[in-house]
C-alpha atoms as a PDB file:
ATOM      1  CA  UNK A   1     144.350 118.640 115.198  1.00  0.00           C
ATOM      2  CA  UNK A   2     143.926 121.906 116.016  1.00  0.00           C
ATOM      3  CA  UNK A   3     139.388 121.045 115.472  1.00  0.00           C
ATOM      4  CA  UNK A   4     140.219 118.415 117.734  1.00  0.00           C
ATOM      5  CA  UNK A   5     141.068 120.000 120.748  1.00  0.00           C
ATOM      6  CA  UNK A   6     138.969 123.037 120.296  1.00  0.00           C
ATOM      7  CA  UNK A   7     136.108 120.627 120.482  1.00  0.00           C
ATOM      8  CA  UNK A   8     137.719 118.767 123.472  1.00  0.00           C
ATOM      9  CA  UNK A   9     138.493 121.994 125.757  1.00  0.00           C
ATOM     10  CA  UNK A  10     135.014 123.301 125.254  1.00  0.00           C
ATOM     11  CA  UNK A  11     133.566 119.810 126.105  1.00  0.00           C
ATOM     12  CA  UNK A  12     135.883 120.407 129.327  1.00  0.00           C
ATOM     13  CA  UNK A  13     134.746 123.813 129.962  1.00  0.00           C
ATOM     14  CA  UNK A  14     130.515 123.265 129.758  1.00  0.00           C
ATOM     15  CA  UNK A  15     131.011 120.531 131.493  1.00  0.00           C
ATOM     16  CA  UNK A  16     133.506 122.585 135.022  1.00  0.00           C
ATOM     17  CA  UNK A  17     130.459 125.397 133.966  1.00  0.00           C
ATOM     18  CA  UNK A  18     127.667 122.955 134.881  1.00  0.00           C
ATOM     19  CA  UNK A  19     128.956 121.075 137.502  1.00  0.00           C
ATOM     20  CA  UNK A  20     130.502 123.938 139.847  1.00  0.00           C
ATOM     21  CA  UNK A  21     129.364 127.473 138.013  1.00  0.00           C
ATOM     22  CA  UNK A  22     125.662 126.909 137.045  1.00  0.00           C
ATOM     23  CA  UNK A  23     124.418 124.915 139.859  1.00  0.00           C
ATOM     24  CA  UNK A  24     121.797 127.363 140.906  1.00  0.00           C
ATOM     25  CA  UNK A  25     120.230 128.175 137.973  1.00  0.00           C
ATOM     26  CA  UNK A  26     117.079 126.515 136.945  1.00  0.00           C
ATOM     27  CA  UNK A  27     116.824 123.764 134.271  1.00  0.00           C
ATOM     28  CA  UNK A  28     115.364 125.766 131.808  1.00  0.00           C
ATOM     29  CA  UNK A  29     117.964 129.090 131.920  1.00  0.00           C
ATOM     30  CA  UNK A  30     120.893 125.989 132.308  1.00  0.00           C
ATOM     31  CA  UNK A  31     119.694 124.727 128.857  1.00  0.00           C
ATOM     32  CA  UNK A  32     120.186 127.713 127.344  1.00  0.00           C
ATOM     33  CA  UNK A  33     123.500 128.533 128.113  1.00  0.00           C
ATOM     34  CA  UNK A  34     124.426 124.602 127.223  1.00  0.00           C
ATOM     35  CA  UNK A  35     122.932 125.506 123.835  1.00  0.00           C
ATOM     36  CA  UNK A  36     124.937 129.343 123.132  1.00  0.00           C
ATOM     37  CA  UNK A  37     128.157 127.292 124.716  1.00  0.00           C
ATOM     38  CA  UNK A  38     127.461 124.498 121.714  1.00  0.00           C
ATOM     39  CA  UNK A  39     126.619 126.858 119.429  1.00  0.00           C
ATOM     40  CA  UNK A  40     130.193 129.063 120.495  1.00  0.00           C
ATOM     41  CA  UNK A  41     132.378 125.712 120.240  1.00  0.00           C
ATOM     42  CA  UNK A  42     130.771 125.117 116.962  1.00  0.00           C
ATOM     43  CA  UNK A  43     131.646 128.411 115.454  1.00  0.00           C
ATOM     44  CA  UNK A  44     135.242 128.379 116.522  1.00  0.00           C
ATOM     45  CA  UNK A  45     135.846 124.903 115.598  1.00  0.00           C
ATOM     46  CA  UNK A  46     133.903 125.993 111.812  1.00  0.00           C
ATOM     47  CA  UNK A  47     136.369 128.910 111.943  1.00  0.00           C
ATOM     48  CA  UNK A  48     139.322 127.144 112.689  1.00  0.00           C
ATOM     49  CA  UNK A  49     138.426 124.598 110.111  1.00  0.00           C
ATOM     50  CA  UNK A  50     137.941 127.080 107.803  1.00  0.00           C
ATOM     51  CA  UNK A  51     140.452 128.913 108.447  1.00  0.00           C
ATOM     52  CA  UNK A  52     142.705 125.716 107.991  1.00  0.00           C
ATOM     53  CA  UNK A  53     141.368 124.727 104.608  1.00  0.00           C
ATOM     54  CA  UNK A  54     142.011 128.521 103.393  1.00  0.00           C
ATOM     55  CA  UNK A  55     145.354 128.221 103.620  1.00  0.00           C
ATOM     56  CA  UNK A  56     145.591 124.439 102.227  1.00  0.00           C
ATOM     57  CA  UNK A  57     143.800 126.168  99.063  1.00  0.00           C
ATOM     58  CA  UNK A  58     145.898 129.098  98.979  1.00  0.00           C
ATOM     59  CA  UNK A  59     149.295 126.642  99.066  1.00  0.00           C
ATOM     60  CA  UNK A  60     147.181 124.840  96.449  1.00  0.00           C
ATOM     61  CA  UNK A  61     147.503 127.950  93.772  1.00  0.00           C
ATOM     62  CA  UNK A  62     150.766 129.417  94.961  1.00  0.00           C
ATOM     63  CA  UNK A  63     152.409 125.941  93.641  1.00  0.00           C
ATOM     64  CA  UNK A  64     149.666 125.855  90.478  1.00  0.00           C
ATOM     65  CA  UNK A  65     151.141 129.385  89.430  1.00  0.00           C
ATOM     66  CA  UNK A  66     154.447 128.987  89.938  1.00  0.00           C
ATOM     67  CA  UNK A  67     154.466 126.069  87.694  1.00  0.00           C
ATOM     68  CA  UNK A  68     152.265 127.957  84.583  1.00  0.00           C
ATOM     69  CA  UNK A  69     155.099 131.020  85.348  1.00  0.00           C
ATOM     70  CA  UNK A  70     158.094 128.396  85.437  1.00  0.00           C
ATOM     71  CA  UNK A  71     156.299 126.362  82.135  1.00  0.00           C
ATOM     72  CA  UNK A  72     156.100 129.708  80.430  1.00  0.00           C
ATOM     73  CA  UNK A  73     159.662 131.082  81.320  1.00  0.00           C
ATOM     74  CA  UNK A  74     161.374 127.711  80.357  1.00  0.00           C
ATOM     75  CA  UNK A  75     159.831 128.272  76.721  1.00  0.00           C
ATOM     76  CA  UNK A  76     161.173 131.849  76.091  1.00  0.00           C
ATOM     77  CA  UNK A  77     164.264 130.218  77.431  1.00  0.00           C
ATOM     78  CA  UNK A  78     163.607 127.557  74.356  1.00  0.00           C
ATOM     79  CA  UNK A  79     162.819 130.541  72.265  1.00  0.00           C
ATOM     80  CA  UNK A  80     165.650 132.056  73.092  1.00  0.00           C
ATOM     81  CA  UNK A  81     168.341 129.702  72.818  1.00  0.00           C
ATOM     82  CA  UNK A  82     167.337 128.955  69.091  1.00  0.00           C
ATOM     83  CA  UNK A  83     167.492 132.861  68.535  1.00  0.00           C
ATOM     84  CA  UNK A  84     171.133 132.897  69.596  1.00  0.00           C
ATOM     85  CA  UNK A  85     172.019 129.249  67.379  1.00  0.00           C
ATOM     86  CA  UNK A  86     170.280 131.859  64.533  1.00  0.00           C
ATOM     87  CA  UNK A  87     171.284 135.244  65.488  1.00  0.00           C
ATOM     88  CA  UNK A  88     174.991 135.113  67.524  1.00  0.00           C
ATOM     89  CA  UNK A  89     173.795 136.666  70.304  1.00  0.00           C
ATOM     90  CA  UNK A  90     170.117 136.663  72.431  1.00  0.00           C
ATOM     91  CA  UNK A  91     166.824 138.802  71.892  1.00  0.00           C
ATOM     92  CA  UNK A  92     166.901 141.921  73.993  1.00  0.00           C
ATOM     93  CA  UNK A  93     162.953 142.668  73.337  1.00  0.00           C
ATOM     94  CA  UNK A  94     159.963 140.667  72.778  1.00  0.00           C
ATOM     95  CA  UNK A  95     159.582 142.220  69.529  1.00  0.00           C
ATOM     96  CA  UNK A  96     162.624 140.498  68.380  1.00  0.00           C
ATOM     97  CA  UNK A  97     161.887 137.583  69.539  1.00  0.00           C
ATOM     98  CA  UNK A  98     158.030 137.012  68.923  1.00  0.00           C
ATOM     99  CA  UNK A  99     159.544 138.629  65.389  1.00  0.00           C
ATOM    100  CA  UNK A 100     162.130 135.609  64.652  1.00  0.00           C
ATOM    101  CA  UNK A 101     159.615 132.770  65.905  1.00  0.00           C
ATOM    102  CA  UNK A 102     156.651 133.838  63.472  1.00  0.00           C
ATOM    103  CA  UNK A 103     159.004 134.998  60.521  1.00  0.00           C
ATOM    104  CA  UNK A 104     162.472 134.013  60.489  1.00  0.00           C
ATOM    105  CA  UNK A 105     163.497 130.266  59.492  1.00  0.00           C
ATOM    106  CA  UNK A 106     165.568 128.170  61.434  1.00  0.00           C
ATOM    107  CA  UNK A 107     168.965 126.394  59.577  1.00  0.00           C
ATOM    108  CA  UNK A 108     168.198 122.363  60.270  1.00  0.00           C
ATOM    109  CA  UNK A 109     171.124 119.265  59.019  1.00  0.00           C
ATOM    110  CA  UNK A 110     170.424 116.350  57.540  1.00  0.00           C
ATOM    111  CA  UNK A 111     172.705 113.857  57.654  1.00  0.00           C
ATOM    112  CA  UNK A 112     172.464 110.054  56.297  1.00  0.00           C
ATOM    113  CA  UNK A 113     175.125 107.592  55.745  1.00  0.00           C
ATOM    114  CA  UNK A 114     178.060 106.830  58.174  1.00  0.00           C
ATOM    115  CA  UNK A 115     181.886 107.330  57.637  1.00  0.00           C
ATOM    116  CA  UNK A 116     183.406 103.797  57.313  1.00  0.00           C
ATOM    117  CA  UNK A 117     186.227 102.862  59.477  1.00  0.00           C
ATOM    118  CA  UNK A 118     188.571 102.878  56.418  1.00  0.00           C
ATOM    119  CA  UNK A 119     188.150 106.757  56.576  1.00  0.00           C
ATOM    120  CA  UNK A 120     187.906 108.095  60.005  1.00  0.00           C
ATOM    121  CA  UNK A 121     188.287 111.443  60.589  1.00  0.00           C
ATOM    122  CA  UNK A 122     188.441 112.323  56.623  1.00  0.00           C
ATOM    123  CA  UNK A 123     184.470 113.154  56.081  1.00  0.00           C
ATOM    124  CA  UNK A 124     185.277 115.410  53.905  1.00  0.00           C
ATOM    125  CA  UNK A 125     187.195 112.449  51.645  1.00  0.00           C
ATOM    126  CA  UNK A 126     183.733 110.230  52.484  1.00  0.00           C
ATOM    127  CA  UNK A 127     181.539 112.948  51.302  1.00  0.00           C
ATOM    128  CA  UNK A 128     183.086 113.538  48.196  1.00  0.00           C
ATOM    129  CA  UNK A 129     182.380 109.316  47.400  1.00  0.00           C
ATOM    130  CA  UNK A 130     179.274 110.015  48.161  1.00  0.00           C
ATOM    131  CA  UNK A 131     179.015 107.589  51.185  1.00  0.00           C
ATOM    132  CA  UNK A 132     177.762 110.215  53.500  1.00  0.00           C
ATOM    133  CA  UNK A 133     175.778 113.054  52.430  1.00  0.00           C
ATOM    134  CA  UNK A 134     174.901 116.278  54.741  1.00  0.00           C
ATOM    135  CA  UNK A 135     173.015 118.947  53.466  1.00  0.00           C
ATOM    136  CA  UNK A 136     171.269 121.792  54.922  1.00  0.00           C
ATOM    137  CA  UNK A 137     167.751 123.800  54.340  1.00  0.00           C
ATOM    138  CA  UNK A 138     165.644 126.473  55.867  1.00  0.00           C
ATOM    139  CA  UNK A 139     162.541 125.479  58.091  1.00  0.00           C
ATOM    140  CA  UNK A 140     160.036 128.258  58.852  1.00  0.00           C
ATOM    141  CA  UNK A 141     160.505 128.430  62.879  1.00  0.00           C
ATOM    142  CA  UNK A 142     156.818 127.557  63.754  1.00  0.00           C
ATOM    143  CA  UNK A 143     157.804 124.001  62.211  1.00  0.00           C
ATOM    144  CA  UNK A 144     160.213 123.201  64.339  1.00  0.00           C
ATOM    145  CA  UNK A 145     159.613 124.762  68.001  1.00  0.00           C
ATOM    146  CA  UNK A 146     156.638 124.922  69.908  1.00  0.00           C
ATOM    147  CA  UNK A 147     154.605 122.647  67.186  1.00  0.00           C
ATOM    148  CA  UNK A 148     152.340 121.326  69.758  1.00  0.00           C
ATOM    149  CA  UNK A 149     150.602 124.285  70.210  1.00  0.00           C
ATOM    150  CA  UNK A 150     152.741 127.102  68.731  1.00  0.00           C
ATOM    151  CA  UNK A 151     149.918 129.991  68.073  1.00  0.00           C
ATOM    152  CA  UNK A 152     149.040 129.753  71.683  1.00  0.00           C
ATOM    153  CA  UNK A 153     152.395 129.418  73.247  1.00  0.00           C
ATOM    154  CA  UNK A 154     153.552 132.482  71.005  1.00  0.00           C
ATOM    155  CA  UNK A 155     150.708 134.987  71.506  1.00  0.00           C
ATOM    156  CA  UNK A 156     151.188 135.967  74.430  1.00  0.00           C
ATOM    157  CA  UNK A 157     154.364 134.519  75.442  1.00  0.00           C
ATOM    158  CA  UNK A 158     155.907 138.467  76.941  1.00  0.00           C
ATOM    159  CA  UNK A 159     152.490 138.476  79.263  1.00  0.00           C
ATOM    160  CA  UNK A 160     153.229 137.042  83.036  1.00  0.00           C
ATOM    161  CA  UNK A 161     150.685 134.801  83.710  1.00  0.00           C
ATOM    162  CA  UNK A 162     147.748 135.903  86.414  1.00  0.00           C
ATOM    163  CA  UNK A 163     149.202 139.341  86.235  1.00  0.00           C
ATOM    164  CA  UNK A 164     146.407 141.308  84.315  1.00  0.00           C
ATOM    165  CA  UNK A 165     148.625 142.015  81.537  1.00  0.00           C
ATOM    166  CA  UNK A 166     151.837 142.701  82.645  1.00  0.00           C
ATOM    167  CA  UNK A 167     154.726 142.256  80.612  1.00  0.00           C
ATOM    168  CA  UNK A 168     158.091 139.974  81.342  1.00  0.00           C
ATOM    169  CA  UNK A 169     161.000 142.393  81.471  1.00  0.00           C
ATOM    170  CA  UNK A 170     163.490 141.111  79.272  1.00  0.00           C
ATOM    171  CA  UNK A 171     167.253 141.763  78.912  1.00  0.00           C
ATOM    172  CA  UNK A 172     170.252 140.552  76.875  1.00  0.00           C
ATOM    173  CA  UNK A 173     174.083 141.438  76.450  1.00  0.00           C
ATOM    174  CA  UNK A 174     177.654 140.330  77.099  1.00  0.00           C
ATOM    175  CA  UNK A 175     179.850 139.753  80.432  1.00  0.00           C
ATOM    176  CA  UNK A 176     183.128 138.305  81.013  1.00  0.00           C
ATOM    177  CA  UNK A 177     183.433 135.261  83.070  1.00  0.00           C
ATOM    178  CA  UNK A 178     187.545 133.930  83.603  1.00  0.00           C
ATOM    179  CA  UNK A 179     188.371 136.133  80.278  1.00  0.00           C
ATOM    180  CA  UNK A 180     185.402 134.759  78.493  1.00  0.00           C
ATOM    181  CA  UNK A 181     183.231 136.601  76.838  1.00  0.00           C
ATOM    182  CA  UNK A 182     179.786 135.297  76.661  1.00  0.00           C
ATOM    183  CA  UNK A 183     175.830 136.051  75.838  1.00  0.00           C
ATOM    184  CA  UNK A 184     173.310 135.873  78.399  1.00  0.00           C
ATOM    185  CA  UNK A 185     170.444 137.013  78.823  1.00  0.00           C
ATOM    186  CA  UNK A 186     167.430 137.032  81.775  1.00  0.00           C
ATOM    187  CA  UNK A 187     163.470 137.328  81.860  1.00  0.00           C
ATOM    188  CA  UNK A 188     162.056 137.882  84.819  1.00  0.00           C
ATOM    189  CA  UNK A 189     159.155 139.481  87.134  1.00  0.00           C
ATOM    190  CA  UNK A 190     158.508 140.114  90.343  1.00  0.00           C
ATOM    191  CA  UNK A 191     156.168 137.420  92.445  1.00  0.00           C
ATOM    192  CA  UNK A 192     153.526 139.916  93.108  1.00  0.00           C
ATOM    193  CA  UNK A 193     152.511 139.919  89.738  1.00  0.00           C
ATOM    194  CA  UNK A 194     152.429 136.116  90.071  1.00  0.00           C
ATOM    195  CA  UNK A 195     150.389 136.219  92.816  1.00  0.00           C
ATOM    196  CA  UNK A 196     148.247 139.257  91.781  1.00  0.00           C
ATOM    197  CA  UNK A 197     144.789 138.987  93.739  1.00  0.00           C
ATOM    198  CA  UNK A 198     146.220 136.594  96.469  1.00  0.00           C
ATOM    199  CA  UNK A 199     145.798 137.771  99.747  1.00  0.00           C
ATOM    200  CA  UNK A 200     149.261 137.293 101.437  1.00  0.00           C
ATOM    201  CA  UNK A 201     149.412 139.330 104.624  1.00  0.00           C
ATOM    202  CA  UNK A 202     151.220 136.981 107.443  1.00  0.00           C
ATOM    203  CA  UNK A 203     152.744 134.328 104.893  1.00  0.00           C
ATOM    204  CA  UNK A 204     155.728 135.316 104.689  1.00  0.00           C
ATOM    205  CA  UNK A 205     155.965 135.922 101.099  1.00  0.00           C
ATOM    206  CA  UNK A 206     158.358 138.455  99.569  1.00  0.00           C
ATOM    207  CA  UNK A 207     156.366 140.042  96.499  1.00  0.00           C
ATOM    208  CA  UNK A 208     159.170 142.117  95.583  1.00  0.00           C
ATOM    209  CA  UNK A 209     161.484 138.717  95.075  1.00  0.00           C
ATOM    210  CA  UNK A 210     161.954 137.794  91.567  1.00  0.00           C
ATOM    211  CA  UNK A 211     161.425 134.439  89.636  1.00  0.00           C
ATOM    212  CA  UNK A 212     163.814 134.595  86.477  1.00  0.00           C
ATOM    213  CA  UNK A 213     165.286 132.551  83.571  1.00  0.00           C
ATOM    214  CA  UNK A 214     168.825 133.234  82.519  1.00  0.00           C
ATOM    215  CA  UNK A 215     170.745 135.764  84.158  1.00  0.00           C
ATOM    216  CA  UNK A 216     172.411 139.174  83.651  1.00  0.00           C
ATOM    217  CA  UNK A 217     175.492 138.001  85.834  1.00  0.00           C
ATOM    218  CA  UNK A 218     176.215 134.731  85.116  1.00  0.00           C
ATOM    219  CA  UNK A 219     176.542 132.306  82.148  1.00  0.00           C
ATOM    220  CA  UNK A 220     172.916 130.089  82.845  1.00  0.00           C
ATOM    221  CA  UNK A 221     169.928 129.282  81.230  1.00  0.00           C
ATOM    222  CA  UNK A 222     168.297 128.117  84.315  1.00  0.00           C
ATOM    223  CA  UNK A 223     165.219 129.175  86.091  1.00  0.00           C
ATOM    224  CA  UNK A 224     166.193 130.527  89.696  1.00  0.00           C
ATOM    225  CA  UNK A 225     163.606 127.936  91.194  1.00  0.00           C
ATOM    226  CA  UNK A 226     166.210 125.439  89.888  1.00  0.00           C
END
């Protein structure tokens, strides 16, 4: 829209300069100032095109890396969860968590078999028959979580994405919510690390802002972009 009329009020404006402004000037010299005037329209109108399709590609990658970040944030958040089912309590550093997902062994039921009406609410009576049958075992983490791709997910799993290396901070402890005590924890980093190599100025973006999973204050495993 904007290419539009930038086009249209220069048409306007050669052709006001032609009619009333240039009158007196020969053929020749009248050319040549049509020609700079075409050649001026043309460079705004390539400028504000330009300009325009800078900013479509910059919205472009803003929304690509906020979705690797999220992607990435909602596996530690996977990671974590299965530390806590393991541990009692969340991973306050990477190296305790990149430590349990390569070496430590995750505790997995089996069940088969179904308690007959006849003995509701008495499993234990139905596993002693021997209709039902639960048992446990260890399974090496790496089996279990991430098994798509676990070596790449894990790697570098602490590293913000785009950032050149920076790290996720990481926390992890106990609050009290309505006489509760619970576990939380949060991993989070600031956008401009996100965004590192972007060039922001007059977007409106607050770099210092934080995108997080979890939370130091409150009971959640969400992602703030939730």
């Amino acid at each position: 829209m904007g290419l539009l009329i930038i086009i249209i009020l220069g048409a306007v404006a050669l052709y006001f300069l032609s009619k009333y402004v240039f009158v007196g000037l020969s053929p020749m010299l009248l050319n040549v100032i049509k020609l700079v005037f075409v050649a001026l329209i043309a460079v705004a109108a390539y400028m504000n095109y330009d300009s325009i399709q800078s900013k479509i590609e910059l919205e472009k990658e803003i929304k690509k890396r906020n979705k690797v970040v999220q992607t990435k944030l909602e596996k530690i958040r996977d990671a974590q969860i299965e530390y806590k089912k393991l541990k009692g309590e969340y991973a306050g550093s990477f190296n305790q968590l990149l430590d349990f997902l390569n070496n430590d062994s995750l505790i997995i039921v089996y069940s088969e078999g179904e308690v007959p009406d006849s003995l509701l609410g008495q499993e234990a009576r139905a596993l002693e028959l021997g209709i039902i049958v639960r048992d446990t075992t260890k399974v090496p983490v790496r089996q279990e979580l991430f098994k798509e791709d676990f070596d790449k997910i894990v790697k570098d799993m602490n590293i913000v994405p785009y950032s050149d290396g920076v790290e996720f901070e990481i926390a992890a402890g106990e609050i009290e919510k309505g006489k509760v005590m619970g576990k939380v924890f949060e991993v989070k980093t600031q956008y401009k690390n996100v965004y590192n190599g972007l060039d922001l100025k007059n977007e409106g973006v607050d770099l210092d802002a934080y995108i997080a999973v979890g939370s130091m204050e409150e009971p959640t495993t969400n992602g703030n972009w939730k």
